[in-house]
N, C-alpha and C. Protein backbone atom coordinates (compact mmCIF):
# COMPACT_ATOMS: atom_id res chain seq x y z
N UNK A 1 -6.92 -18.08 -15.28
CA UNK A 1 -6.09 -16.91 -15.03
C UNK A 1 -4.66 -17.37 -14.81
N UNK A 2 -3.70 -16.46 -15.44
CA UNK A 2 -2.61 -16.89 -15.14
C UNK A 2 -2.06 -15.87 -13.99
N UNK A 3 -1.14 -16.71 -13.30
CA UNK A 3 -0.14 -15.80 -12.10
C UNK A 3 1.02 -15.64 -12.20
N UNK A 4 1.51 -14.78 -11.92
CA UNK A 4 3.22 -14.45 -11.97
C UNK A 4 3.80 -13.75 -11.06
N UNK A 5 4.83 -13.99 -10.68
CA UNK A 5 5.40 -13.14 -9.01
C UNK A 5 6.84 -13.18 -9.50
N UNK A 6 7.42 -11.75 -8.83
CA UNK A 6 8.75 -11.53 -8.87
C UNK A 6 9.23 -11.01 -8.19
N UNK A 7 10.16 -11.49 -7.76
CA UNK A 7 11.02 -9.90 -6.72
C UNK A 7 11.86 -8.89 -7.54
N UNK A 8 11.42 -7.74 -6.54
CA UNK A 8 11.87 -6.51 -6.90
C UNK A 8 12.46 -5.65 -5.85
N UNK A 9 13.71 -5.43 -6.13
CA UNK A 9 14.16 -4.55 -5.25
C UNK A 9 14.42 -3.18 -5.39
N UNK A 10 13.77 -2.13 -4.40
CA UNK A 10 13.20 -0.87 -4.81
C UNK A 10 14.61 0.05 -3.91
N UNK A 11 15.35 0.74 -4.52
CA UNK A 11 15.96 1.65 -3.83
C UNK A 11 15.52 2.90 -3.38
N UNK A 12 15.58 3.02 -1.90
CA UNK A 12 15.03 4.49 -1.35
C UNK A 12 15.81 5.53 -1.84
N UNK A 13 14.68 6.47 -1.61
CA UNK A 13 15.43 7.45 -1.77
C UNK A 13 16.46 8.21 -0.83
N UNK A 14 15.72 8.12 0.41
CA UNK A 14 16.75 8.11 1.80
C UNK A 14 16.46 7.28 2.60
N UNK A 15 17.77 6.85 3.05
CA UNK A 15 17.84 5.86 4.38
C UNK A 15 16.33 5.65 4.99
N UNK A 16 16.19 4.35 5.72
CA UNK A 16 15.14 3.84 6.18
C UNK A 16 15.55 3.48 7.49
N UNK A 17 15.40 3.87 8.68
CA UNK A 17 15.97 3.91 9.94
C UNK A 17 15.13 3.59 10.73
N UNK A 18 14.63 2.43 11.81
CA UNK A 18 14.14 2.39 12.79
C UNK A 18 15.49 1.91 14.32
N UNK A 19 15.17 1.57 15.10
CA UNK A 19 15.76 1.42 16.23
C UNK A 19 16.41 0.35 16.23
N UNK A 20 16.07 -1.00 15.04
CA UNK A 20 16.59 -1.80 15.15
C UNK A 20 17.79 -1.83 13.65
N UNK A 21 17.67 -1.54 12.92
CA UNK A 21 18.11 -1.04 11.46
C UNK A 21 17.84 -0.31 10.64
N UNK A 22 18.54 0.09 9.73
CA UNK A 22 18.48 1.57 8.58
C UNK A 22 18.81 0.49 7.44
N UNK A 23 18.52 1.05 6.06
CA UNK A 23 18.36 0.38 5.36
C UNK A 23 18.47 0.95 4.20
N UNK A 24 19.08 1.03 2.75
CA UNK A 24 18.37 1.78 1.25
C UNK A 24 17.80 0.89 0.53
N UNK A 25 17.26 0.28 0.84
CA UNK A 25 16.51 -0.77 -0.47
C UNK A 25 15.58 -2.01 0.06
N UNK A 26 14.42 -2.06 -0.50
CA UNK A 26 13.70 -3.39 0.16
C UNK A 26 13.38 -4.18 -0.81
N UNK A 27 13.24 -5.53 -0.56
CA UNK A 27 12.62 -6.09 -2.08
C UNK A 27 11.49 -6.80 -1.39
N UNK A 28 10.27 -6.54 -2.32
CA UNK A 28 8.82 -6.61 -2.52
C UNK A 28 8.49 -8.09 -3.37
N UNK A 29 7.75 -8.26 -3.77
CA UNK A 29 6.84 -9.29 -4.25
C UNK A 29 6.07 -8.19 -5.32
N UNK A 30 6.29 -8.60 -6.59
CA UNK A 30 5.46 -8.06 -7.58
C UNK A 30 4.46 -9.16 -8.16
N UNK A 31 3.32 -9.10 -8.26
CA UNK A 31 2.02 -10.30 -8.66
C UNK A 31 1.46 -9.72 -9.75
N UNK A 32 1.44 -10.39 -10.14
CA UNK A 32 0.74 -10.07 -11.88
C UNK A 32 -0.26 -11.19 -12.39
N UNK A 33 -1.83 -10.55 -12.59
CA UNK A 33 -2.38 -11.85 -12.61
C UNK A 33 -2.99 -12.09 -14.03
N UNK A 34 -2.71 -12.54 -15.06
CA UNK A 34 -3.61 -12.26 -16.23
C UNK A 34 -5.03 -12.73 -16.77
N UNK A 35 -5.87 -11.95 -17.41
CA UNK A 35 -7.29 -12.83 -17.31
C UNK A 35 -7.73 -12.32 -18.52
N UNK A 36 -7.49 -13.09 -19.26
CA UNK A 36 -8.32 -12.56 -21.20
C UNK A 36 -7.35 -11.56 -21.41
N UNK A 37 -5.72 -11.67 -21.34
CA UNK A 37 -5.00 -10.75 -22.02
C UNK A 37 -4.34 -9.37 -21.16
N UNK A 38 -5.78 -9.24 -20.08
CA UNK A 38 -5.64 -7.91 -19.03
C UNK A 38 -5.28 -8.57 -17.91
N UNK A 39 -4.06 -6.90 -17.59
CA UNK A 39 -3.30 -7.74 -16.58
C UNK A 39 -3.44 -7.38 -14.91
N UNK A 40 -3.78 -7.70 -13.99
CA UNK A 40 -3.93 -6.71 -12.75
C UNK A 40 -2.41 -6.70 -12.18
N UNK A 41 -2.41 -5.90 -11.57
CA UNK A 41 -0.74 -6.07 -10.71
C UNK A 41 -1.26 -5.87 -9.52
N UNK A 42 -0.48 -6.19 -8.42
CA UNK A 42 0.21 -6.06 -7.20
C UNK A 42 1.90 -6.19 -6.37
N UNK A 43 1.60 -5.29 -5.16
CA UNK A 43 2.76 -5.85 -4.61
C UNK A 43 3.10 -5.41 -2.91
N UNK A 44 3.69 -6.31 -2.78
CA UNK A 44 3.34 -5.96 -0.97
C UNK A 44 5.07 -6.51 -0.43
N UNK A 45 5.64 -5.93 0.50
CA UNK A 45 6.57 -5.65 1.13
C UNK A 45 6.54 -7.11 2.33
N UNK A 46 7.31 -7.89 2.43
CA UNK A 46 7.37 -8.91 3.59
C UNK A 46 7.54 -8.36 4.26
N UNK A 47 7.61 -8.67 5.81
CA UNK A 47 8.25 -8.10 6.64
C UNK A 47 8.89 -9.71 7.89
N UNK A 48 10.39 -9.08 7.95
CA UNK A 48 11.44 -10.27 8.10
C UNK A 48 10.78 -10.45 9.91
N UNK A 49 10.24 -9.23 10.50
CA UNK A 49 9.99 -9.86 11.77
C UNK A 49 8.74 -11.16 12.47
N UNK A 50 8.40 -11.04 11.12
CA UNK A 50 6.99 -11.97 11.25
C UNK A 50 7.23 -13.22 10.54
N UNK A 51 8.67 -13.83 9.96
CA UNK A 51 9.00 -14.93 9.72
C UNK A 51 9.08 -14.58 8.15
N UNK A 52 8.73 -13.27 7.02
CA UNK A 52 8.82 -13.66 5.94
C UNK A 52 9.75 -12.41 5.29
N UNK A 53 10.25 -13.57 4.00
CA UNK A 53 10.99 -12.85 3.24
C UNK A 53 10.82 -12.86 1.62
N UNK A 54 11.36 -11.98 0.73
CA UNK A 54 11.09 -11.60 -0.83
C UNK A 54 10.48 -13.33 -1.11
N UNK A 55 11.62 -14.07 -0.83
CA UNK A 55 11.49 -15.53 -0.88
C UNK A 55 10.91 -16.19 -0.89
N UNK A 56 10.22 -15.92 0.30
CA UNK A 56 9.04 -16.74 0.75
C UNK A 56 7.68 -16.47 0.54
N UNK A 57 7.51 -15.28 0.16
CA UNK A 57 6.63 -14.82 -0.28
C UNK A 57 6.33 -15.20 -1.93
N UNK A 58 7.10 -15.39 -2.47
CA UNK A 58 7.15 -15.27 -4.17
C UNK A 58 7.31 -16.84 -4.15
N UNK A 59 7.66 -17.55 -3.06
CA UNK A 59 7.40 -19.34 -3.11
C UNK A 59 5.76 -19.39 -2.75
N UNK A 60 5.53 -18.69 -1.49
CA UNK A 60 4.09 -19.12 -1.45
C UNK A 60 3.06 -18.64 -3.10
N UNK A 61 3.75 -17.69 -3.46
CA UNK A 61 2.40 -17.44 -4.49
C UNK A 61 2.58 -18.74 -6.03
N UNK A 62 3.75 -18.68 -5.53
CA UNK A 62 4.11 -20.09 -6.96
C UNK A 62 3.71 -21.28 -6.61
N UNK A 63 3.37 -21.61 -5.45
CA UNK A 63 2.58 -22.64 -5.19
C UNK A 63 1.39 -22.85 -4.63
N UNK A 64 0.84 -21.40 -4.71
CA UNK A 64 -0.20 -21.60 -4.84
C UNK A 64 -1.21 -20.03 -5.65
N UNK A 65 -0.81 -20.39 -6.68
CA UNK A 65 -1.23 -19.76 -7.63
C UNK A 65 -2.74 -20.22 -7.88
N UNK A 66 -2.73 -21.69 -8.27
CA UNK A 66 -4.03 -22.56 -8.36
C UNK A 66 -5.36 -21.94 -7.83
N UNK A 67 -5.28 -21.37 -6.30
CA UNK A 67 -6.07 -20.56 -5.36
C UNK A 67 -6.56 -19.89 -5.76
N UNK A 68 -6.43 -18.96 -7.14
CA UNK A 68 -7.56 -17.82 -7.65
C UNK A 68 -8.26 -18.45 -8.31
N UNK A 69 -8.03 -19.69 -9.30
CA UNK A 69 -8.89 -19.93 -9.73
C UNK A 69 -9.34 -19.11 -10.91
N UNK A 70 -10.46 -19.34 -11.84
CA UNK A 70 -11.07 -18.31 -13.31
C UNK A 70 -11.84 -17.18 -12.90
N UNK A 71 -12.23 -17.13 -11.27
CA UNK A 71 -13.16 -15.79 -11.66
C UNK A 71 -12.68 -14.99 -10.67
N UNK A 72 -12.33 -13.86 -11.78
CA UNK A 72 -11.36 -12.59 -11.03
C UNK A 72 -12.22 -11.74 -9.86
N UNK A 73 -13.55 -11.82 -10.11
CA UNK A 73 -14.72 -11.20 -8.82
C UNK A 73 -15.19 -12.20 -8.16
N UNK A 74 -14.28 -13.60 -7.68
CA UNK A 74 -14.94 -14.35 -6.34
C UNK A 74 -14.32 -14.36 -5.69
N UNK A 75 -14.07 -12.60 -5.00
CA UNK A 75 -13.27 -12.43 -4.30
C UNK A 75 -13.08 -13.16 -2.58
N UNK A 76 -14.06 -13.50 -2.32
CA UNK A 76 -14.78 -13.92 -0.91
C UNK A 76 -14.25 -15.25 -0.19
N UNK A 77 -14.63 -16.07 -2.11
CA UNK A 77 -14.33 -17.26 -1.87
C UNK A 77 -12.43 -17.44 -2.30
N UNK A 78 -11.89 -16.41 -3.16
CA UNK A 78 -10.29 -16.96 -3.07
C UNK A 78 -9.81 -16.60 -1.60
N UNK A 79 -10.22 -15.42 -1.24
CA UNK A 79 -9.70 -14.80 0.21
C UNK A 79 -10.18 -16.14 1.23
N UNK A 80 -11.21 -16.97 1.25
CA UNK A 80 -11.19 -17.78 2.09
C UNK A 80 -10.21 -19.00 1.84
N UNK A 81 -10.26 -19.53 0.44
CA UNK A 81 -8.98 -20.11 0.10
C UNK A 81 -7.42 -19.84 0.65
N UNK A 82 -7.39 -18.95 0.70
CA UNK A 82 -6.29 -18.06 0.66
C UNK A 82 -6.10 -18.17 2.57
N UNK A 83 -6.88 -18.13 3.06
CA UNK A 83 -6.90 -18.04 4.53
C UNK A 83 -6.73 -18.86 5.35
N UNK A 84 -7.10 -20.33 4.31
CA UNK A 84 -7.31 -21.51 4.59
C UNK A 84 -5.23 -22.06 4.67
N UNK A 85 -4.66 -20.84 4.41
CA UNK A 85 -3.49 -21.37 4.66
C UNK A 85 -2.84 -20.49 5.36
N UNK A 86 -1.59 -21.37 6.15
CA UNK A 86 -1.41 -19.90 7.38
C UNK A 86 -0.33 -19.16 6.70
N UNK A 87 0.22 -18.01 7.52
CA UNK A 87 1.18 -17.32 7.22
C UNK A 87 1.31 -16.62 5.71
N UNK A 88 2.36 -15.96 5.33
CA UNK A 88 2.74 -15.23 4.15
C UNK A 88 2.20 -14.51 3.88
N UNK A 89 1.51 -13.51 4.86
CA UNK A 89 0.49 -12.07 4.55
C UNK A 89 0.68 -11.63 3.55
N UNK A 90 2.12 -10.80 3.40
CA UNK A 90 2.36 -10.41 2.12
C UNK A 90 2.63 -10.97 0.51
N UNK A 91 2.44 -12.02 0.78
CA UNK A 91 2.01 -12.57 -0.36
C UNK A 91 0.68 -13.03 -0.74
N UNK A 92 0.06 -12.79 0.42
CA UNK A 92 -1.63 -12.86 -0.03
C UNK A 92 -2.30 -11.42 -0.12
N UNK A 93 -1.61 -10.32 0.46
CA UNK A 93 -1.65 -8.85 -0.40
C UNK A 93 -1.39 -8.36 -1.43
N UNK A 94 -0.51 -8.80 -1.79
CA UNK A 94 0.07 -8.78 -3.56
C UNK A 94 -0.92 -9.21 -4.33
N UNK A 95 -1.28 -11.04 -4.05
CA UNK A 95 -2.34 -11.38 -4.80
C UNK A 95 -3.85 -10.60 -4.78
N UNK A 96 -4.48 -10.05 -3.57
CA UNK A 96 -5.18 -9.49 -3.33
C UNK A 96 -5.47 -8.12 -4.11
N UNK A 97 -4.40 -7.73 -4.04
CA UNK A 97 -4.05 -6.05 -4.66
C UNK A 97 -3.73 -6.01 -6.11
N UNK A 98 -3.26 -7.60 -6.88
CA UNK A 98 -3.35 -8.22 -7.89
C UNK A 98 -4.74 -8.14 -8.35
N UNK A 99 -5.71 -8.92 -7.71
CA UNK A 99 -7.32 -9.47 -8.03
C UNK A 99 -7.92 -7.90 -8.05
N UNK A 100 -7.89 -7.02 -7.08
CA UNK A 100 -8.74 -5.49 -6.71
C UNK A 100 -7.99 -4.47 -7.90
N UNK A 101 -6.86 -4.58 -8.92
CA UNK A 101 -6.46 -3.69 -10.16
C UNK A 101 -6.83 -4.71 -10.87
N UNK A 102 -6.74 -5.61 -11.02
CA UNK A 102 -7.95 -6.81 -12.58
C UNK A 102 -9.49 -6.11 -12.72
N UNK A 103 -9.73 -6.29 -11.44
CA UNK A 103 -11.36 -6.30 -11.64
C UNK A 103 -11.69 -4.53 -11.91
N UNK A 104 -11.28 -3.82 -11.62
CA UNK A 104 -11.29 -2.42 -11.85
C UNK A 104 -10.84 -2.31 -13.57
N UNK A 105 -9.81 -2.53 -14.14
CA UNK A 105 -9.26 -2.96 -15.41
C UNK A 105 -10.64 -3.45 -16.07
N UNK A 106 -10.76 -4.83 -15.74
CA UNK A 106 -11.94 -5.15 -16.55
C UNK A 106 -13.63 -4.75 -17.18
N UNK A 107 -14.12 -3.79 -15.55
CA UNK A 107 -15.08 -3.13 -15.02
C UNK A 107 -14.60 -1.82 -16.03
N UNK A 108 -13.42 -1.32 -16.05
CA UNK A 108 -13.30 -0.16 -17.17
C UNK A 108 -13.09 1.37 -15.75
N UNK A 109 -12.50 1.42 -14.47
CA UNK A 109 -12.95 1.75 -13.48
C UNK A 109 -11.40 1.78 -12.66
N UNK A 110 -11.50 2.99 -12.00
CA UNK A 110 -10.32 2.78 -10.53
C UNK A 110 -10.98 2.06 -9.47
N UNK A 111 -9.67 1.05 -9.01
CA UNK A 111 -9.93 0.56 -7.75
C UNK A 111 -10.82 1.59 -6.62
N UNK A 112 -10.19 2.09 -6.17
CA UNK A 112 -10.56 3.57 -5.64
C UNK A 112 -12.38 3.36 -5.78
N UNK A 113 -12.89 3.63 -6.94
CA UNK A 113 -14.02 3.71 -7.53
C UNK A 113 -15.06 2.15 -7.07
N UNK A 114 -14.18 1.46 -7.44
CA UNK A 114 -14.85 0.21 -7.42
C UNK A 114 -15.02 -0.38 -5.90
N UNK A 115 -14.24 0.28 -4.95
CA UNK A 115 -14.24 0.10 -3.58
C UNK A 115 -15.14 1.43 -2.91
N UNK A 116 -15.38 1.77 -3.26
CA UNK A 116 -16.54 3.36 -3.03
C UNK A 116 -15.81 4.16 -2.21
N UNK A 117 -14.15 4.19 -2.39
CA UNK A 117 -13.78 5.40 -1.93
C UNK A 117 -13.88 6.68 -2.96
N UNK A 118 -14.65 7.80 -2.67
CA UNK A 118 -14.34 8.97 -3.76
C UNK A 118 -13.12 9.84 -2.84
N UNK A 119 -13.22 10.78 -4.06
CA UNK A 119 -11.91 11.77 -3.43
C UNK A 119 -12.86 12.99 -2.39
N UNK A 120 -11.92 13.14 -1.57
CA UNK A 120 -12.46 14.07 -0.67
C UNK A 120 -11.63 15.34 -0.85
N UNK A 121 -12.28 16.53 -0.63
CA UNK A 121 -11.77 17.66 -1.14
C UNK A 121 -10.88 17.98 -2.04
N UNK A 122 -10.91 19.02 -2.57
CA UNK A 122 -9.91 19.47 -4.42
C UNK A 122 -9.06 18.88 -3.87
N UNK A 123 -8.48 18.60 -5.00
CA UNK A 123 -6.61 17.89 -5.28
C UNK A 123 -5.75 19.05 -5.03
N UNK A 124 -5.04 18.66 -4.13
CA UNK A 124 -3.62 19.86 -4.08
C UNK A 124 -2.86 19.15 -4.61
N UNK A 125 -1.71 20.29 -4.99
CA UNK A 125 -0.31 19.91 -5.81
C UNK A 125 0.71 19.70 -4.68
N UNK A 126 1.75 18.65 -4.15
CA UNK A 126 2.64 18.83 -3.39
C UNK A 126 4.01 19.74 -3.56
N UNK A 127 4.77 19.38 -2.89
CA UNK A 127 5.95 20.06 -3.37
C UNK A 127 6.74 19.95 -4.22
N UNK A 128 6.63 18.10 -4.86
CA UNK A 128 7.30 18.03 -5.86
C UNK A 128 6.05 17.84 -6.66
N UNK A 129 5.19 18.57 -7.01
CA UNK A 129 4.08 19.10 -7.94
C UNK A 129 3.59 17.88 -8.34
N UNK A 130 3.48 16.94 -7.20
CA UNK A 130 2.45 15.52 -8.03
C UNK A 130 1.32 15.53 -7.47
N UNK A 131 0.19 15.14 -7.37
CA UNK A 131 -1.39 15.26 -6.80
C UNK A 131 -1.72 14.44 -5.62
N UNK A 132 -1.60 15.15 -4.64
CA UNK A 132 -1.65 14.26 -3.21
C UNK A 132 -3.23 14.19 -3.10
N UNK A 133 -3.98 13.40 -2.52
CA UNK A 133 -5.46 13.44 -1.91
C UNK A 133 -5.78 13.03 -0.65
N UNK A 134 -4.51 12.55 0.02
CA UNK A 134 -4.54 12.22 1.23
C UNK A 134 -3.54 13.18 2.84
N UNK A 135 -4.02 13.65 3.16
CA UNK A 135 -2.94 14.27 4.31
C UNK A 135 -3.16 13.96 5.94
N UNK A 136 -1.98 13.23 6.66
CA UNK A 136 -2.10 12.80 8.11
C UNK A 136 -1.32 13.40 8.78
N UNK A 137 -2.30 13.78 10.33
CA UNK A 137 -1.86 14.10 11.08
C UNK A 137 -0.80 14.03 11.65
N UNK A 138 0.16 14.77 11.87
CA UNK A 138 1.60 14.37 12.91
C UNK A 138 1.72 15.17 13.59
N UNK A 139 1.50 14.74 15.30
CA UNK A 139 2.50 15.29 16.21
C UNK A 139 0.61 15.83 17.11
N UNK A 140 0.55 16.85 17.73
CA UNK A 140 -0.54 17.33 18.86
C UNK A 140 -1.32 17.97 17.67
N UNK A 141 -2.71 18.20 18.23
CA UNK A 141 -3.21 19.17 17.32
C UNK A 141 -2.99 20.59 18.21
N UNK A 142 -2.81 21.57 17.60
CA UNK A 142 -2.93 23.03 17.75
C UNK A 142 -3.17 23.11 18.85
N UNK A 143 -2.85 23.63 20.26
CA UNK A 143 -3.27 23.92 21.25
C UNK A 143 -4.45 25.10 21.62
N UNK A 144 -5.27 25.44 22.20
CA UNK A 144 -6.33 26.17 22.30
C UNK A 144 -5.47 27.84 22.66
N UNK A 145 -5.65 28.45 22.62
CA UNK A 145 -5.06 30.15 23.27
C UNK A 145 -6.10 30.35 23.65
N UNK A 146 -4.99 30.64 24.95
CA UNK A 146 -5.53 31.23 26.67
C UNK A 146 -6.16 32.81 26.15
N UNK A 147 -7.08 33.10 26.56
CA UNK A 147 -7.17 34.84 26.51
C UNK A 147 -5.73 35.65 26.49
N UNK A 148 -5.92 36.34 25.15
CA UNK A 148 -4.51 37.25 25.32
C UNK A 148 -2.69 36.52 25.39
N UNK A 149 -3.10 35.10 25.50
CA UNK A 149 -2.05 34.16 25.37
C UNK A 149 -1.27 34.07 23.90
N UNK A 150 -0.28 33.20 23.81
CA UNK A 150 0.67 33.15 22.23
C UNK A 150 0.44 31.62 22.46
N UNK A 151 0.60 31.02 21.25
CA UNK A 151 0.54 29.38 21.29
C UNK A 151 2.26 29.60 20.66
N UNK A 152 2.91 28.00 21.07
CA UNK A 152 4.11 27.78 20.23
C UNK A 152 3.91 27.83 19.39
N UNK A 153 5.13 27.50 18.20
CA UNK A 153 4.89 27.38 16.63
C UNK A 153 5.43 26.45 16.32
N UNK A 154 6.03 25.47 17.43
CA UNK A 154 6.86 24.31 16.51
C UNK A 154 5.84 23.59 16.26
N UNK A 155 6.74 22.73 14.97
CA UNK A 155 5.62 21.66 14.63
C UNK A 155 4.87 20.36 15.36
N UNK A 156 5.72 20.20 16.79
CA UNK A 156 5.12 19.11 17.71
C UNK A 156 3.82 19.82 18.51
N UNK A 157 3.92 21.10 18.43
CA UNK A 157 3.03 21.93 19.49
C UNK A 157 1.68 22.08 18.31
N UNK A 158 2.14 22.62 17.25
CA UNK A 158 0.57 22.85 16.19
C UNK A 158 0.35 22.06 15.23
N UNK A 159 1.23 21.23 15.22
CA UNK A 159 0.73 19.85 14.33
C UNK A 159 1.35 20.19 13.13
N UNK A 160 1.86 18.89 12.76
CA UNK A 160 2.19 19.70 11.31
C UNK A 160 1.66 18.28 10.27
N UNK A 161 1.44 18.42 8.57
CA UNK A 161 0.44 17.33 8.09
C UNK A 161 1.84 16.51 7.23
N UNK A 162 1.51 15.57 7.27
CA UNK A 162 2.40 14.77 6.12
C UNK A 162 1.35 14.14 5.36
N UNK A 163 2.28 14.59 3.86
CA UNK A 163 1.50 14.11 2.69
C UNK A 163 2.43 12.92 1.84
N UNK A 164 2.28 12.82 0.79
CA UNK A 164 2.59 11.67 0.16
C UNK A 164 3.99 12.63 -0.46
N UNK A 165 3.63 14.02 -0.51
CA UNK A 165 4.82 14.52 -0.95
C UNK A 165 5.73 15.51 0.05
N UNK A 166 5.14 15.30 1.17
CA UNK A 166 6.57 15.41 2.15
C UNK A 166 5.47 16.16 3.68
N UNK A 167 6.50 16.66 4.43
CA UNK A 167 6.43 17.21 5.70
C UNK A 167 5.79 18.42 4.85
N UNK A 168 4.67 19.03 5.49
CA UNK A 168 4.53 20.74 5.42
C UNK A 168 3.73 21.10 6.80
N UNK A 169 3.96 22.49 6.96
CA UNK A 169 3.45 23.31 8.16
C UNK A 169 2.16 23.35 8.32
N UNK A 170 1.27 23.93 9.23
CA UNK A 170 -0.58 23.89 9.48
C UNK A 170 -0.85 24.46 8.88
């Protein structure tokens, strides 16, 4: 199998703000692994507080590419390979997330599928009309009403869901 890693730097769409910095753009680790022509991809985000960067991540996978080895389903034994060295999470997610779109590719199959997640309830359309299947909780759930009581309506008081395609109401 062959390996290949690149950085890529992805511009947000809006600012990325936590307490310590805001940000428009991150660069990732793209892994590309080839096996008889088919290609799996991955890619996983460093993160600078845990010692790693685009850099270091896309050095660890270039040197050790060797680690997958020819068979794209021994998954058990590269992940122990793979473990057997410290640090660079995100570059052993890339490869990982690399190996789990090969073997789905090859199998003829979604990851998704091949990991026995199915979809849970119909597909809704979001707001910018792309197919969400996942929606999480944010904020309290719904408070109970007292007899004859009103509940608030903000969204911290009845919860409101975030999807892949934005904030919406309960």
């Amino acid at each position: 199998m062959e390996v290949r890693a690149e950085i890529v730097r992805l511009y947000l769409a809006q600012t990325f703000t936590i307490s310590r910095e805001s940000q428009d753009w991150a660069d990732v680790v793209h892994v590309t692994i080839d096996h008889d022509g088919i290609e799996g991809r991955g890619e996983a985000a460093p993160i600078e507080r845990y010692g790693e960067t685009a850099e270091s991540a896309l050095a660890f996978v270039e040197q050790h590419s060797d680690v997958v080895g020819d068979d794209p389903f021994a998954l058990e034994e590269i992940g122990a390979r793979l473990a057997a060295t410290g640090g660079e999470q995100a570059a052993k997610c890339a490869l990982d997330a690399a190996l789990h779109d090969l073997q789905g590719k090859l199998l003829g199959t979604t990851v998704n599928r091949l990991l026995g997640v199915g979809r849970v309830g119909p597909r809704r359309r979001g707001r910018c009309g792309s197919a969400t299947r996942t929606t999480w909780l944010a904020g309290r759930r719904r408070p109970r009403r007292a007899s004859g009581g009103s509940s608030s309506s903000s969204a911290a008081a009845t919860g409101s869901t975030w999807s892949a395609s934005g904030l919406s109401g309960p």
